[in-house]
PDB file of N, CA and C in Angstrom:
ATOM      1  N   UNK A   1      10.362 -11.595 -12.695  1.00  0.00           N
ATOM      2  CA  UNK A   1       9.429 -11.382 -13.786  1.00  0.00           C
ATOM      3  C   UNK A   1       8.899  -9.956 -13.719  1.00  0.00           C
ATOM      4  N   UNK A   2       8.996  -9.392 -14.456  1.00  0.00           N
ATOM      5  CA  UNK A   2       8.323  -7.949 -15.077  1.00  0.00           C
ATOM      6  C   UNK A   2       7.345  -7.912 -14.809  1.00  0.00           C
ATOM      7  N   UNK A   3       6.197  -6.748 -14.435  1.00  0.00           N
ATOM      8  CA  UNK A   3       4.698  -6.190 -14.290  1.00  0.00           C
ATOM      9  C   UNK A   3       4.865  -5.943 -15.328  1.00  0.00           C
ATOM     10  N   UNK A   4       3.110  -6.379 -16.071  1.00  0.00           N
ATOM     11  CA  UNK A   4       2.692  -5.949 -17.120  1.00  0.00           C
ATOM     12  C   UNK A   4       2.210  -4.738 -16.855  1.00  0.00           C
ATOM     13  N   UNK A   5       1.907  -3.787 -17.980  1.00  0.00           N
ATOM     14  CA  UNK A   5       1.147  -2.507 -18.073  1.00  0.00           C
ATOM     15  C   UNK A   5       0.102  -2.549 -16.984  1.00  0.00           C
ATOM     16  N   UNK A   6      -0.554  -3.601 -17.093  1.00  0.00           N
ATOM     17  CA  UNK A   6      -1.874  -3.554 -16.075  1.00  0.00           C
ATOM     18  C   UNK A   6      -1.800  -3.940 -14.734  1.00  0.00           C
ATOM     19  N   UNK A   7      -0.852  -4.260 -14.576  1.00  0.00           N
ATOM     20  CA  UNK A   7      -0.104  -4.723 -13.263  1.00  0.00           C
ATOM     21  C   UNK A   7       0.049  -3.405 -12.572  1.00  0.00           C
ATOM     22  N   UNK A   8       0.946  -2.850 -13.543  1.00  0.00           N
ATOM     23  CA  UNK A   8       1.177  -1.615 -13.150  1.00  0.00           C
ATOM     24  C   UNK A   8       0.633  -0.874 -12.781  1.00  0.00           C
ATOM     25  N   UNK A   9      -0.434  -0.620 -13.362  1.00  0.00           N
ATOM     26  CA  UNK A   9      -1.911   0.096 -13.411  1.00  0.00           C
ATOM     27  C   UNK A   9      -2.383   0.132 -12.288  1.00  0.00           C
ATOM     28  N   UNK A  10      -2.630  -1.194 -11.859  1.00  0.00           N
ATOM     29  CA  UNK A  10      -3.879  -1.472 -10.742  1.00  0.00           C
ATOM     30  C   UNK A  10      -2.640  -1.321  -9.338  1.00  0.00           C
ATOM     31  N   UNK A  11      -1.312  -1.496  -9.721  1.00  0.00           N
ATOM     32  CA  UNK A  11      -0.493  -1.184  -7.923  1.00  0.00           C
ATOM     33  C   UNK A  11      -0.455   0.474  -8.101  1.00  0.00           C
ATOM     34  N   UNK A  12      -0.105   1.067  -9.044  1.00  0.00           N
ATOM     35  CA  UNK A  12      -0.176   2.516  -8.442  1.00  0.00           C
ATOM     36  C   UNK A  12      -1.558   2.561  -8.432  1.00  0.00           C
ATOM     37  N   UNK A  13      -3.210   2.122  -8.534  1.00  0.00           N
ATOM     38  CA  UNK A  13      -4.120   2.542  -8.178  1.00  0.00           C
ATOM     39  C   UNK A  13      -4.213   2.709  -6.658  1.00  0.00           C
ATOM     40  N   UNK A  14      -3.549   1.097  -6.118  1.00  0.00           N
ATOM     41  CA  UNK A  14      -3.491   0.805  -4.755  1.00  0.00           C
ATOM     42  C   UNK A  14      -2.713   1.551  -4.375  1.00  0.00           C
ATOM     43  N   UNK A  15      -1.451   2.091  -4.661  1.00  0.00           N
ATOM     44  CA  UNK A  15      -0.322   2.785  -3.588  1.00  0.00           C
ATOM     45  C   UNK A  15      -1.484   4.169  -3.329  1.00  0.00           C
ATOM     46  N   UNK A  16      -1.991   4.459  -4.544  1.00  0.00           N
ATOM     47  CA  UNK A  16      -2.357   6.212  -4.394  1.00  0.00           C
ATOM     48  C   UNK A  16      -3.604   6.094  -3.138  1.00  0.00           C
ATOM     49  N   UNK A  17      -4.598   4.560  -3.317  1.00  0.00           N
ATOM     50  CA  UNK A  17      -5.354   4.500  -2.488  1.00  0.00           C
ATOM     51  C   UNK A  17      -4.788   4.929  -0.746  1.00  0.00           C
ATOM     52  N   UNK A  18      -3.695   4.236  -0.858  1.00  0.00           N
ATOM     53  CA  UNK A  18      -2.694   4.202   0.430  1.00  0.00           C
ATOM     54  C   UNK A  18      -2.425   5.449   0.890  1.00  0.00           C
ATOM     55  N   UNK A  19      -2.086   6.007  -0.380  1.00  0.00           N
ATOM     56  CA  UNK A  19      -1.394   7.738   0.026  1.00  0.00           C
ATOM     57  C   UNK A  19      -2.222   8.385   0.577  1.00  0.00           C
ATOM     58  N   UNK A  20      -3.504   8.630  -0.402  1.00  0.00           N
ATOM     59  CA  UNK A  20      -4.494   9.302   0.329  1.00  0.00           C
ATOM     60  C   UNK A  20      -5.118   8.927   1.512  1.00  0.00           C
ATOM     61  N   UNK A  21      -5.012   7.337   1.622  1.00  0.00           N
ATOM     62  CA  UNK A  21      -5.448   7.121   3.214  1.00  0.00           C
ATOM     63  C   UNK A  21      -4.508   8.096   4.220  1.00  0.00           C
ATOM     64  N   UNK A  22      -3.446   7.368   4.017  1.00  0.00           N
ATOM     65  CA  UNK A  22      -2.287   7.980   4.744  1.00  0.00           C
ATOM     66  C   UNK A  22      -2.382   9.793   5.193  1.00  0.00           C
ATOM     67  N   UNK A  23      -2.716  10.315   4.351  1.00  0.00           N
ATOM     68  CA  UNK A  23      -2.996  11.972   4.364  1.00  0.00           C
ATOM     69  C   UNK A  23      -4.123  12.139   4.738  1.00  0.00           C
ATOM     70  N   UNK A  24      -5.153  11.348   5.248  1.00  0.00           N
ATOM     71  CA  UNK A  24      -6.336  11.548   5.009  1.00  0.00           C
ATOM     72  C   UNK A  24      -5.990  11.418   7.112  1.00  0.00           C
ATOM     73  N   UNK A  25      -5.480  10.788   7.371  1.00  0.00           N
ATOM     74  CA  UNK A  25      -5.249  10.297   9.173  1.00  0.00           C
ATOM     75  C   UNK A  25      -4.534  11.372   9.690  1.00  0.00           C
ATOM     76  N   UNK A  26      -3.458  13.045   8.439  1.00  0.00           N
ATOM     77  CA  UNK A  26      -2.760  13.404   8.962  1.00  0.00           C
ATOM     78  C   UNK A  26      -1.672  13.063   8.649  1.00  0.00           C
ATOM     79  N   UNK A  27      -1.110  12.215   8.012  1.00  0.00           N
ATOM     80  CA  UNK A  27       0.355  11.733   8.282  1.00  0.00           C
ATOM     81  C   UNK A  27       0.738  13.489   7.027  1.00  0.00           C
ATOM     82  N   UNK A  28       1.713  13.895   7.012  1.00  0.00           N
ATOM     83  CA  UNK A  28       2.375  14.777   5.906  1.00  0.00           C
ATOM     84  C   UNK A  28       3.399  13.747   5.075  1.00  0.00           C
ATOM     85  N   UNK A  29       3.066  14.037   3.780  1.00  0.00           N
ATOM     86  CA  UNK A  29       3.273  13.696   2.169  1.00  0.00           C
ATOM     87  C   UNK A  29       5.416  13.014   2.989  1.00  0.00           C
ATOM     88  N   UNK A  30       5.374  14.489   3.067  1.00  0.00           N
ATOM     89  CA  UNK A  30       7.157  14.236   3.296  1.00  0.00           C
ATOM     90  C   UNK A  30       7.506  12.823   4.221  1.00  0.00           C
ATOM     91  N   UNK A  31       6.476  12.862   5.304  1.00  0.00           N
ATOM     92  CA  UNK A  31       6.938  11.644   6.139  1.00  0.00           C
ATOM     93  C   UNK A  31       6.621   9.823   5.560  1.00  0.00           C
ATOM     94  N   UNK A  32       6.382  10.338   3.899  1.00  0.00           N
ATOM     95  CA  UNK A  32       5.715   9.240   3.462  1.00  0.00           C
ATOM     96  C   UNK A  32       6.931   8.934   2.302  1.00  0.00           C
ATOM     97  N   UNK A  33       7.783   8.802   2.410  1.00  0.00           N
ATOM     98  CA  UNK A  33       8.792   8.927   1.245  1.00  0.00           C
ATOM     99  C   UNK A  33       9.012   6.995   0.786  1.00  0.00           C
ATOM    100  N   UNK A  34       8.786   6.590   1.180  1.00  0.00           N
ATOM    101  CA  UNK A  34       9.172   5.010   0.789  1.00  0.00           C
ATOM    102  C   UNK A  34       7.789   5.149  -0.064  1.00  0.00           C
ATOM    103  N   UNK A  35       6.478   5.142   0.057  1.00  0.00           N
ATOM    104  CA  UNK A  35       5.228   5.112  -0.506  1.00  0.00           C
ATOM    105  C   UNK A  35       5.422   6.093  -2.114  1.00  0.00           C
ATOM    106  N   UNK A  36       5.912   7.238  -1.761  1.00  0.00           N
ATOM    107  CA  UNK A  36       5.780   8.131  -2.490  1.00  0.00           C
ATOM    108  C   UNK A  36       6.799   8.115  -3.538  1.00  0.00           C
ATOM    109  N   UNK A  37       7.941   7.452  -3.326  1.00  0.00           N
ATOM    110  CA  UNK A  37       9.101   6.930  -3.977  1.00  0.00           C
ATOM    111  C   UNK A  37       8.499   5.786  -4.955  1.00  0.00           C
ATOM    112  N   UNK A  38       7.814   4.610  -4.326  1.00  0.00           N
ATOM    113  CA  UNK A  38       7.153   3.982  -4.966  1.00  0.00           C
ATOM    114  C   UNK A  38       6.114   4.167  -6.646  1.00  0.00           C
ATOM    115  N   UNK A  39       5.568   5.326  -5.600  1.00  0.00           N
ATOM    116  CA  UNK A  39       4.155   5.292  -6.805  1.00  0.00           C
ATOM    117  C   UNK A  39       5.379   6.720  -7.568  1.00  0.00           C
ATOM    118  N   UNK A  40       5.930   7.300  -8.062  1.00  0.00           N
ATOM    119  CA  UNK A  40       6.488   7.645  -8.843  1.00  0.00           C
ATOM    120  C   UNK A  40       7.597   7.203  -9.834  1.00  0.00           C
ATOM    121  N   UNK A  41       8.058   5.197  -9.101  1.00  0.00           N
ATOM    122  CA  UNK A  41       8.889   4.747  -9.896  1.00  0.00           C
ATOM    123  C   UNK A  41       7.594   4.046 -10.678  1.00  0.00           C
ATOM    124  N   UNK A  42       6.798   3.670 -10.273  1.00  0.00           N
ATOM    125  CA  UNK A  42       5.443   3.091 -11.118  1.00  0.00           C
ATOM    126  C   UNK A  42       4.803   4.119 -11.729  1.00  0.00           C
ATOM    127  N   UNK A  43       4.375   5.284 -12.246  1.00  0.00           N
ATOM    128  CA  UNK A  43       4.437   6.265 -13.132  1.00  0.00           C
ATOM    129  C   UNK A  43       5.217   6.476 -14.101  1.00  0.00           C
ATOM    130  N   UNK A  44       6.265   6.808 -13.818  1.00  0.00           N
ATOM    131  CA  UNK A  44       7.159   6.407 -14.589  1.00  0.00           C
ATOM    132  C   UNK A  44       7.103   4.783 -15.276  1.00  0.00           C
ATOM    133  N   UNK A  45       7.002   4.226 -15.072  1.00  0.00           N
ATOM    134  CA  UNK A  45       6.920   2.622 -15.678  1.00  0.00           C
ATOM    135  C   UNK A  45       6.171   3.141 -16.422  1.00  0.00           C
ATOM    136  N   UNK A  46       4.667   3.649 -15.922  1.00  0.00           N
ATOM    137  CA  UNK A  46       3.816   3.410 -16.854  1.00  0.00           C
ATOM    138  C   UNK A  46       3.772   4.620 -18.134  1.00  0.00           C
ATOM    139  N   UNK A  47       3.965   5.863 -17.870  1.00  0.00           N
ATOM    140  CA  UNK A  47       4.378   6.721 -18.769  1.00  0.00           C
ATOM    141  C   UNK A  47       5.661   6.991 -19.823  1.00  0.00           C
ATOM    142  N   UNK A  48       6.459   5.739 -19.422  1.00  0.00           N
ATOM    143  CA  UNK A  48       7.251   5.057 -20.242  1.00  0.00           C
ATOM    144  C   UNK A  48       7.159   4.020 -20.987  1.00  0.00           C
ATOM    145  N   UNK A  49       6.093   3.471 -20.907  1.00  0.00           N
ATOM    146  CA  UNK A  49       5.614   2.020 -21.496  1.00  0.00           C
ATOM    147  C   UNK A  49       6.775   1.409 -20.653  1.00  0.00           C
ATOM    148  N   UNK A  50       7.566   1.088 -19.760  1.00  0.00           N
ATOM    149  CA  UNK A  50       8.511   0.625 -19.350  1.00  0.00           C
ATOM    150  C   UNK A  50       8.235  -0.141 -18.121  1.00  0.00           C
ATOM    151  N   UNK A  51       9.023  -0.441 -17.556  1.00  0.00           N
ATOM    152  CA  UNK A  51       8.790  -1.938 -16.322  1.00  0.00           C
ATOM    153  C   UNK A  51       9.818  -1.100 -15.215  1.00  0.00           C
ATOM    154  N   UNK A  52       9.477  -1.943 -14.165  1.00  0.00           N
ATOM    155  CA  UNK A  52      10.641  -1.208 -12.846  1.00  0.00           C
ATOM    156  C   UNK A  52      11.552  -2.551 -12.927  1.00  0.00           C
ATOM    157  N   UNK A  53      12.519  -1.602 -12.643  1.00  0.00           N
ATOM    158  CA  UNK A  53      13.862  -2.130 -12.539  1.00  0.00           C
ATOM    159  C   UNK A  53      13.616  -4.135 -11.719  1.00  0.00           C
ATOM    160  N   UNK A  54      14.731  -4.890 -12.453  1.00  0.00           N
ATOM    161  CA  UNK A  54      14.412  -6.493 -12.170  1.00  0.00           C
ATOM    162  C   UNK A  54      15.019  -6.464 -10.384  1.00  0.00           C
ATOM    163  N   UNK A  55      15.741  -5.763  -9.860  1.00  0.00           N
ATOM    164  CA  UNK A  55      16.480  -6.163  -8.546  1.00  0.00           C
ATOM    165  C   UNK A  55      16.180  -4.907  -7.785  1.00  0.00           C
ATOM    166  N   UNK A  56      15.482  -5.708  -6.736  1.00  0.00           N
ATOM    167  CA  UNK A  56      15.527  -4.509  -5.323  1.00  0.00           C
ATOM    168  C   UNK A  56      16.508  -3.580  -5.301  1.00  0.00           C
ATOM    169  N   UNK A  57      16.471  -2.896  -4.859  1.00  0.00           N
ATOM    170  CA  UNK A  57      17.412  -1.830  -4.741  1.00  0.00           C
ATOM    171  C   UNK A  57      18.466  -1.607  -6.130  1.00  0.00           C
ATOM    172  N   UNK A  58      17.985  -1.941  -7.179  1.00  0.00           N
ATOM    173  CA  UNK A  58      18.553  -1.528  -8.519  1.00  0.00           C
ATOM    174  C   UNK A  58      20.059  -0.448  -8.402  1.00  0.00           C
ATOM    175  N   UNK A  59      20.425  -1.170  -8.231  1.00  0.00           N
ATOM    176  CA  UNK A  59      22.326  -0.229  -8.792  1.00  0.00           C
ATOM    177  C   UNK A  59      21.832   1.016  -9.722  1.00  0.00           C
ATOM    178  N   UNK A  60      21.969   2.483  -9.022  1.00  0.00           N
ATOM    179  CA  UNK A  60      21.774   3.429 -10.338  1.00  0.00           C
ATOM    180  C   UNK A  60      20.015   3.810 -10.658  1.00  0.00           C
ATOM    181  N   UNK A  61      19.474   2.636 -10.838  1.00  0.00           N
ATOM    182  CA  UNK A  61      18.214   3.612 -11.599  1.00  0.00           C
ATOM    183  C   UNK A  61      17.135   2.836 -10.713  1.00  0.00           C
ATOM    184  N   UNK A  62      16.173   2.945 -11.465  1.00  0.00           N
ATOM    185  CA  UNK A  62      14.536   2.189 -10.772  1.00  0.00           C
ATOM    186  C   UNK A  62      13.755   1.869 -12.268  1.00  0.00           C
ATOM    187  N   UNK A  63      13.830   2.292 -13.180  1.00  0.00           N
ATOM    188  CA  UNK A  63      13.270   1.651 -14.224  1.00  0.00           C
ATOM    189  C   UNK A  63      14.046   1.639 -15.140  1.00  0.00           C
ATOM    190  N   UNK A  64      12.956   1.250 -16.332  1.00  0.00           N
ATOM    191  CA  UNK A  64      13.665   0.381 -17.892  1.00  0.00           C
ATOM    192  C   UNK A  64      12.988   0.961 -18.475  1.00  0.00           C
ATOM    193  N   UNK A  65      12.620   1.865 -19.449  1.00  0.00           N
ATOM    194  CA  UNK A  65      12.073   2.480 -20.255  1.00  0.00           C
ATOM    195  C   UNK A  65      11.782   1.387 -21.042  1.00  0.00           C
ATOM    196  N   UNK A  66      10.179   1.691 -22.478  1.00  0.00           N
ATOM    197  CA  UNK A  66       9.892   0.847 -23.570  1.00  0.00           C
ATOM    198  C   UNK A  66      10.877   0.292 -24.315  1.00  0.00           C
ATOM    199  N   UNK A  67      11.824   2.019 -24.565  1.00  0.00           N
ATOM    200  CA  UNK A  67      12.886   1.862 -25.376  1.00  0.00           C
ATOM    201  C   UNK A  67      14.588   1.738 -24.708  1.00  0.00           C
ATOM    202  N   UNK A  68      14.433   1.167 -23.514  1.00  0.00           N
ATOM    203  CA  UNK A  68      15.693   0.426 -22.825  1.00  0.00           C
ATOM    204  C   UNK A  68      16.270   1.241 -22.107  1.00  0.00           C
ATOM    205  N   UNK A  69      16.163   2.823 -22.144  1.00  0.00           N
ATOM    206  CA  UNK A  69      16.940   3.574 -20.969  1.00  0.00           C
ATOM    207  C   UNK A  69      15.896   3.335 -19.474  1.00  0.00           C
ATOM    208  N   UNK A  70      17.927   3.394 -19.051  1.00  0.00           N
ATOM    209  CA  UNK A  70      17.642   3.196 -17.365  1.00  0.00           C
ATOM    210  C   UNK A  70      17.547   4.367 -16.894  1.00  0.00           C
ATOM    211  N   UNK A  71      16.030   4.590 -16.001  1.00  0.00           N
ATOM    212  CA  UNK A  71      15.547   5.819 -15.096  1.00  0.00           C
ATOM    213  C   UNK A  71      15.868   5.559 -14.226  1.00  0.00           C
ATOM    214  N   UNK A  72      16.487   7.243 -13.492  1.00  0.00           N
ATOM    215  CA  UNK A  72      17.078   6.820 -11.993  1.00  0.00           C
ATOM    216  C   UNK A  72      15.297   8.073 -11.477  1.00  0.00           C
ATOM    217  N   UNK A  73      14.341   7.679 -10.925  1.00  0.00           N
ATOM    218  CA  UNK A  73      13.533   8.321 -10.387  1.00  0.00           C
ATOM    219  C   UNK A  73      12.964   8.730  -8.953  1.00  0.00           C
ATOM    220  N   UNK A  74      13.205   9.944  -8.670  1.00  0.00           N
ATOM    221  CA  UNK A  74      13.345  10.631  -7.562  1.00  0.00           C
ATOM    222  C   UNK A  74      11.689  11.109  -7.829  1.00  0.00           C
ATOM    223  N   UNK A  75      11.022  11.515  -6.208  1.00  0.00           N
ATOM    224  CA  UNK A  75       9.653  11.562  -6.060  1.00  0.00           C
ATOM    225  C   UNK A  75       9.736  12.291  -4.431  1.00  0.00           C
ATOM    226  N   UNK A  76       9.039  13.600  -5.057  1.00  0.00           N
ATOM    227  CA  UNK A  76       9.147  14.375  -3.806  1.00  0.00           C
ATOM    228  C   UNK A  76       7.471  14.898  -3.317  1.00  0.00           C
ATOM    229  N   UNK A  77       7.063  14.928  -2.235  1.00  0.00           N
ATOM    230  CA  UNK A  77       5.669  15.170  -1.606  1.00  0.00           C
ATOM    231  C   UNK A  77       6.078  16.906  -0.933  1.00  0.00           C
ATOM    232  N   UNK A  78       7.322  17.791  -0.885  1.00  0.00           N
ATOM    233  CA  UNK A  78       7.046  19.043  -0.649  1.00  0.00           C
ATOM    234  C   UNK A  78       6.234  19.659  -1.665  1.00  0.00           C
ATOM    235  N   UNK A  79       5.478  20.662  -1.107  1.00  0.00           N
ATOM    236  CA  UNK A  79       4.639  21.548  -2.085  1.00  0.00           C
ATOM    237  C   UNK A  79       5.081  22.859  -1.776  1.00  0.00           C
ATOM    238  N   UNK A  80       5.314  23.647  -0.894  1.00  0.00           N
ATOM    239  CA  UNK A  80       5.257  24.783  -0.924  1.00  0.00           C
ATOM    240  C   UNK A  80       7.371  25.418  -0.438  1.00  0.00           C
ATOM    241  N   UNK A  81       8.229  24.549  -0.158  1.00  0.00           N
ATOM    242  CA  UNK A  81       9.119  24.774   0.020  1.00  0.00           C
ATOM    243  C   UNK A  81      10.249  24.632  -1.136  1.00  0.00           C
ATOM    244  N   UNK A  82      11.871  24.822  -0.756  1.00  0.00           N
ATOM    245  CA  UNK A  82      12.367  24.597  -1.672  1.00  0.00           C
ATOM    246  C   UNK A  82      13.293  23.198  -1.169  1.00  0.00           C
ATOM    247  N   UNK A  83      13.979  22.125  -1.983  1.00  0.00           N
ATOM    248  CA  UNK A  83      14.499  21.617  -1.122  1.00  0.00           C
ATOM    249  C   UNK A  83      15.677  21.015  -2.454  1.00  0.00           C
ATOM    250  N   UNK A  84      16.337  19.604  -2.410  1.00  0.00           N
ATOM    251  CA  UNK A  84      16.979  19.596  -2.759  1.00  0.00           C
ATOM    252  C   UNK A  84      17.152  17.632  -3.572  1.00  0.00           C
ATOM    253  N   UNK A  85      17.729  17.648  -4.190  1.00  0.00           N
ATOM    254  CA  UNK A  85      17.693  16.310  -4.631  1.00  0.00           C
ATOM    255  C   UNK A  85      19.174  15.656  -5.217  1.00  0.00           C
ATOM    256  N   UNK A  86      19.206  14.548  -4.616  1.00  0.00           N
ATOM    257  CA  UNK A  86      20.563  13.635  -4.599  1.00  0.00           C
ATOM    258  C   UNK A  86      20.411  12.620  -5.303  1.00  0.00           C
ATOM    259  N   UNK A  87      22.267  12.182  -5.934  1.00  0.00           N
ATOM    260  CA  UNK A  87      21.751  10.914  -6.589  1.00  0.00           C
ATOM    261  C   UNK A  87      23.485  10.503  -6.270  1.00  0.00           C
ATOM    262  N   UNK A  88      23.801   9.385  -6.214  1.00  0.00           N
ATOM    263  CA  UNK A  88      24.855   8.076  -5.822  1.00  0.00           C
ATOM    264  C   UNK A  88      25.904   8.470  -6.853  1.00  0.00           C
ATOM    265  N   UNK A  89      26.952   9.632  -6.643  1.00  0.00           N
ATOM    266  CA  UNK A  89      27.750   9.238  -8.024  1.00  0.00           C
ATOM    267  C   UNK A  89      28.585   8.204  -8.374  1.00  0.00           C
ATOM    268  N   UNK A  90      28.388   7.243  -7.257  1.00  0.00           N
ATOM    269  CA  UNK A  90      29.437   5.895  -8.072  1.00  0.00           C
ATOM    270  C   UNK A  90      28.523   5.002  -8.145  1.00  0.00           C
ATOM    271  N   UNK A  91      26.794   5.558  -8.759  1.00  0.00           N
ATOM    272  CA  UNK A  91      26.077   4.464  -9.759  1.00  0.00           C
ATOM    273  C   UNK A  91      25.374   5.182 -10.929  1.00  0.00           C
ATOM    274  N   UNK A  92      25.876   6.740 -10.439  1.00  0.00           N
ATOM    275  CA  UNK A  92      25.173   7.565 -11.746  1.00  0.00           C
ATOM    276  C   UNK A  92      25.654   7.481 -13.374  1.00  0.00           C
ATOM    277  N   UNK A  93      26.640   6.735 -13.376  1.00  0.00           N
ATOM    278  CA  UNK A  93      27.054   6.417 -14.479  1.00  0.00           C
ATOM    279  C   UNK A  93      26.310   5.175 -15.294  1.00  0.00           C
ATOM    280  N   UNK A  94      25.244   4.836 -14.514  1.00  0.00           N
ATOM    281  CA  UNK A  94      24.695   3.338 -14.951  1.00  0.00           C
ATOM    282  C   UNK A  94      23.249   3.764 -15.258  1.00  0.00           C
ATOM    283  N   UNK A  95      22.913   5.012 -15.491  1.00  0.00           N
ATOM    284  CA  UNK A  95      21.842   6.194 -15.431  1.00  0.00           C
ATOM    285  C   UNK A  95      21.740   6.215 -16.830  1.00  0.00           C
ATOM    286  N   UNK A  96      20.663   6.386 -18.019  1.00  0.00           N
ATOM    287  CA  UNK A  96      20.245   7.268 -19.113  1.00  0.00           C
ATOM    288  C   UNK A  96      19.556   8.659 -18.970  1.00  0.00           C
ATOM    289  N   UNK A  97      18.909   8.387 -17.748  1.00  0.00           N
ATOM    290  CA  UNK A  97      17.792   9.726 -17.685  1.00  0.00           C
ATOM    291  C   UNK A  97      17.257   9.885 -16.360  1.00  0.00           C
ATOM    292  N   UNK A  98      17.511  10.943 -16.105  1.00  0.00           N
ATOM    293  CA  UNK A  98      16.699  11.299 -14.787  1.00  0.00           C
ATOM    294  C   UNK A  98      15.134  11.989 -14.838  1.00  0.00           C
ATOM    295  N   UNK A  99      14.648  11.488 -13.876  1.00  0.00           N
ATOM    296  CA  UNK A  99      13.103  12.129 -13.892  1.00  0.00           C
ATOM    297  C   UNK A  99      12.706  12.316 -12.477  1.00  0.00           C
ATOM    298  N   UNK A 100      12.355  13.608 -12.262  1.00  0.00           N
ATOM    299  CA  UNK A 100      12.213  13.978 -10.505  1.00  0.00           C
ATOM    300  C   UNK A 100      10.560  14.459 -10.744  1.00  0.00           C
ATOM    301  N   UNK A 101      10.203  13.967  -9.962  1.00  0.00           N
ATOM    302  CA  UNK A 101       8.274  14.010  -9.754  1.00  0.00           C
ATOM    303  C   UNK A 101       8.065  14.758  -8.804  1.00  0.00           C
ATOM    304  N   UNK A 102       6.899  15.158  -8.665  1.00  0.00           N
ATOM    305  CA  UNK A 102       6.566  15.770  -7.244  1.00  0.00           C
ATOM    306  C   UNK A 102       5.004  15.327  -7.321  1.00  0.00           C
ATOM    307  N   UNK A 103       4.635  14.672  -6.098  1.00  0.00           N
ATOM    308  CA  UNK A 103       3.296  14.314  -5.920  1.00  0.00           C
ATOM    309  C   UNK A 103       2.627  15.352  -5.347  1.00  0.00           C
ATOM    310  N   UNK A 104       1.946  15.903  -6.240  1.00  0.00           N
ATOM    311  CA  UNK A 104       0.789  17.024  -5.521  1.00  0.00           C
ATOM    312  C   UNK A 104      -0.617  16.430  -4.561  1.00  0.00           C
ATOM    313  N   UNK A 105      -0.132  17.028  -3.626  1.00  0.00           N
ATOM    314  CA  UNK A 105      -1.516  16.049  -2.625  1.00  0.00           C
ATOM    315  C   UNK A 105      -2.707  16.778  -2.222  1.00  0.00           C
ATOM    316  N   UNK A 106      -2.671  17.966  -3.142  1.00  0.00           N
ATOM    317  CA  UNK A 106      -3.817  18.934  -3.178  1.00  0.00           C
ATOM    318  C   UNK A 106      -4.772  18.172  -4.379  1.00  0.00           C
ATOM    319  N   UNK A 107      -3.933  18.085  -5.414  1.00  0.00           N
ATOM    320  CA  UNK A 107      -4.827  17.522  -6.274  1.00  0.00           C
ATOM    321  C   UNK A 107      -4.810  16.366  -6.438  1.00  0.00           C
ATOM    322  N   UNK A 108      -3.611  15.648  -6.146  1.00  0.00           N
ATOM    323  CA  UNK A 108      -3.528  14.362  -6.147  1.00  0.00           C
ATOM    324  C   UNK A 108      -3.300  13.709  -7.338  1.00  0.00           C
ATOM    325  N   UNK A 109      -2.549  14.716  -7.811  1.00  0.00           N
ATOM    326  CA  UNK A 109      -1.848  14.116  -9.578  1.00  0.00           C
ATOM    327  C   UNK A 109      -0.276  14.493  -9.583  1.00  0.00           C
ATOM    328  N   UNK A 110       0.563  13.799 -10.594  1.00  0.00           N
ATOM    329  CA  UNK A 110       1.833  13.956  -9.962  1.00  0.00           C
ATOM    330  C   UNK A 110       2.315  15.411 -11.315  1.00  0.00           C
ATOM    331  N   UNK A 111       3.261  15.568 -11.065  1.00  0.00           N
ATOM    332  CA  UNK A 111       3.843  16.902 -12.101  1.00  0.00           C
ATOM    333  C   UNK A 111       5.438  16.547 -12.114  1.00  0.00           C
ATOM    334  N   UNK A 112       5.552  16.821 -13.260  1.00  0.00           N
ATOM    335  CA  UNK A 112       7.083  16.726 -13.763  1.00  0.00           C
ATOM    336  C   UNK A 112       8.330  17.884 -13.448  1.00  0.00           C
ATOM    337  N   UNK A 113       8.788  17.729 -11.933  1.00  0.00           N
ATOM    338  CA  UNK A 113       9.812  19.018 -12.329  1.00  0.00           C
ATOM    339  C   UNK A 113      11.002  18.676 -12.785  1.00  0.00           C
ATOM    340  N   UNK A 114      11.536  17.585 -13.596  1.00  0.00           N
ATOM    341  CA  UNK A 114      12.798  17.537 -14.434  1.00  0.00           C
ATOM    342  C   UNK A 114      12.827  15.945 -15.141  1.00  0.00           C
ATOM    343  N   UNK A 115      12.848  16.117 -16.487  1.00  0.00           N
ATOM    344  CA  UNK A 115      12.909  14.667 -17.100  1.00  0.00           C
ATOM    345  C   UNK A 115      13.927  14.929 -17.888  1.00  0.00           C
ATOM    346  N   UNK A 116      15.230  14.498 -17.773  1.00  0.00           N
ATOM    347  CA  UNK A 116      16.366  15.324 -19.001  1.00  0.00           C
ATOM    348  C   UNK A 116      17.380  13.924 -19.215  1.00  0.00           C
ATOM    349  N   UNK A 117      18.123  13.538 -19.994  1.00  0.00           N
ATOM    350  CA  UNK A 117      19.138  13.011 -20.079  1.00  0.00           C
ATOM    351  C   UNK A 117      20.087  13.117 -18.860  1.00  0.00           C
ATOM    352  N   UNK A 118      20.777  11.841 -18.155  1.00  0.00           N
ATOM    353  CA  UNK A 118      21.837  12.369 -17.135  1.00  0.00           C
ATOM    354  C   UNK A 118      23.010  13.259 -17.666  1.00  0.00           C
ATOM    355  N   UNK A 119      23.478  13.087 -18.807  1.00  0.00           N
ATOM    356  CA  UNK A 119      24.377  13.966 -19.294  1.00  0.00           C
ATOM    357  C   UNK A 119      23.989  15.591 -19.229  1.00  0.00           C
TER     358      UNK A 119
END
């Protein structure tokens, strides 16, 4: 069963609660990548009007857009380096759109560095 909008809402309230705990003890953003992976496929949900993907580990993407494209969404916690980003090419074909996030943990809001069609 699908999260509603508000579902949605209130778990990335909790993941971000988490994050910032998490940063708050010391841990660094990067060593937090399952968390941070998380609250950017739930952003995405929600800035899509869209739902996360129905099966764990989703073949190809992590969400469903309002309007039915499948997001494959990548979520990165570097801030000041350069680095690099991967995706499965024998499920990238099952892809509409890619969207790569970066969680800023200075301010603690996320920023868009690429939302484009996979083509």
């Amino acid at each position: 069963m699908a999260l509603s909008q508000m579902q949605i809402i209130q778990s990335l309230g909790e993941a971000m609660s988490w994050l910032e705990r998490e940063l708050s003890w010391g841990v660094p953003a990067t060593e937090l990548r399952h968390l941070t992976g998380t609250i950017g496929e739930l952003y995405t949900a929600l800035i899509t009007n869209g739902r996360m993907a129905t099966e764990v580990n989703q073949a190809g993407y992590d969400v469903v857009s309002g309007t039915g494209e499948r997001i494959s969404v990548k979520t990165t916690g570097r801030m000041h380096t350069s680095g690099h980003i991967s995706f499965n090419t024998n499920t990238l074909e099952l892809v509409d759109r890619i969207i790569i996030l970066r969680v800023n943990t200075d301010e603690m809001q996320f920023e868009t560095l690429l939302d484009a069609p996979v083509s």
